[in-house]
Protein backbone atom coordinates (compact mmCIF):
# COMPACT_ATOMS: atom_id res chain seq x y z
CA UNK A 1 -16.46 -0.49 -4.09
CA UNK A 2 -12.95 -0.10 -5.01
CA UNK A 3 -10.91 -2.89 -6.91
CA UNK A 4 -7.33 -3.46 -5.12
CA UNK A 5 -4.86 -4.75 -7.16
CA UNK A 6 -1.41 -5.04 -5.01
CA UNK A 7 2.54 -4.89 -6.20
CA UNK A 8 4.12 -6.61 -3.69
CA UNK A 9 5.06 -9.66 -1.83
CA UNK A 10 2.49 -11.14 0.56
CA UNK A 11 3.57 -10.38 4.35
CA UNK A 12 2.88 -13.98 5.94
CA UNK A 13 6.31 -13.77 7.82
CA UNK A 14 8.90 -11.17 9.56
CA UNK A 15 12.25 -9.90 7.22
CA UNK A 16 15.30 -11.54 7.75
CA UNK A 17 18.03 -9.39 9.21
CA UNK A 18 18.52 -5.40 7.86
CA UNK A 19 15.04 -5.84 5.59
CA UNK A 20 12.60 -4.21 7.70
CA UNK A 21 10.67 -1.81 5.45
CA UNK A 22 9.39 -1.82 1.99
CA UNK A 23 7.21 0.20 -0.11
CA UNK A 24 4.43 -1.46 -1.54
CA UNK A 25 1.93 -0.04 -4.68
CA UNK A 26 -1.37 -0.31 -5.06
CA UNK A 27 -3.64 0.69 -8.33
CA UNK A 28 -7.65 1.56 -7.44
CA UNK A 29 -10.13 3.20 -9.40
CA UNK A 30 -11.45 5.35 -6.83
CA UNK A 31 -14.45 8.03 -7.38
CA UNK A 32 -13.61 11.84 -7.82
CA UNK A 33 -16.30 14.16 -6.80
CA UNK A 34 -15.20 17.32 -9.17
CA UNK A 35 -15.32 14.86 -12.34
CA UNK A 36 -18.04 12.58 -10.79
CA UNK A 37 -16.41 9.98 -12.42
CA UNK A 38 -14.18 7.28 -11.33
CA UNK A 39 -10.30 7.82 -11.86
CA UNK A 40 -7.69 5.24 -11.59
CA UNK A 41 -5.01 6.40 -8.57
CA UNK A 42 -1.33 4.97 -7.37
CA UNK A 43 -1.40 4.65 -3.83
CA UNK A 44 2.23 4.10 -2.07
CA UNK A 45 2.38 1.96 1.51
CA UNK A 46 5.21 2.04 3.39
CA UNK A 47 4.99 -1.42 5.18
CA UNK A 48 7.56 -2.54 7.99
CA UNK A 49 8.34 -5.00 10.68
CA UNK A 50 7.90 -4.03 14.47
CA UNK A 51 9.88 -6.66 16.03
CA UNK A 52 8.77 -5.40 19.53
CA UNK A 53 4.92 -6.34 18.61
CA UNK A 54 5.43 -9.01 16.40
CA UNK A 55 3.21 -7.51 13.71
CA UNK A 56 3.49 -5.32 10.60
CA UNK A 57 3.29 -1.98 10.25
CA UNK A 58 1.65 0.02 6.86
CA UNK A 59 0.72 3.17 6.10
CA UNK A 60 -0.10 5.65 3.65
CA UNK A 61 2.76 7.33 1.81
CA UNK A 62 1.71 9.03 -1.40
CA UNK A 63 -1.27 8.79 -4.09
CA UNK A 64 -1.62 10.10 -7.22
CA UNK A 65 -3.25 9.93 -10.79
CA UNK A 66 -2.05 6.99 -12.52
């Protein structure tokens, strides 16, 4: 099980006007079958409003070794 630990601000409500995407970081130790050993990565979200479904959009951007 991976731990989560999230840099950002919780997404309980839509941006005002013009904000409507942010990038959001995330630090998990995550397992690395080469090493078989767990690693600790940077994973980057792009998260965003879509005002037309009244929900929030996120996805994978980058990851990397941290």
């Amino acid at each position: 099980m991976a731990a989560t630990v999230p840099h950002g601000l919780p997404l309980s409500a839509p941006p005002s006007v013009g904000t409507d995407q942010r990038l959001e970081t995330e630090k998990r130790m995550v397992w690395d079958e080469n090493t078989c050993t767990y690693q600790e990565r940077e994973f980057v979200y792009e998260v965003s409003w879509i005002a037309e479904l009244g929900v929030w959009r996120r996805f994978l951007r980058t990851h990397r070794k941290a």
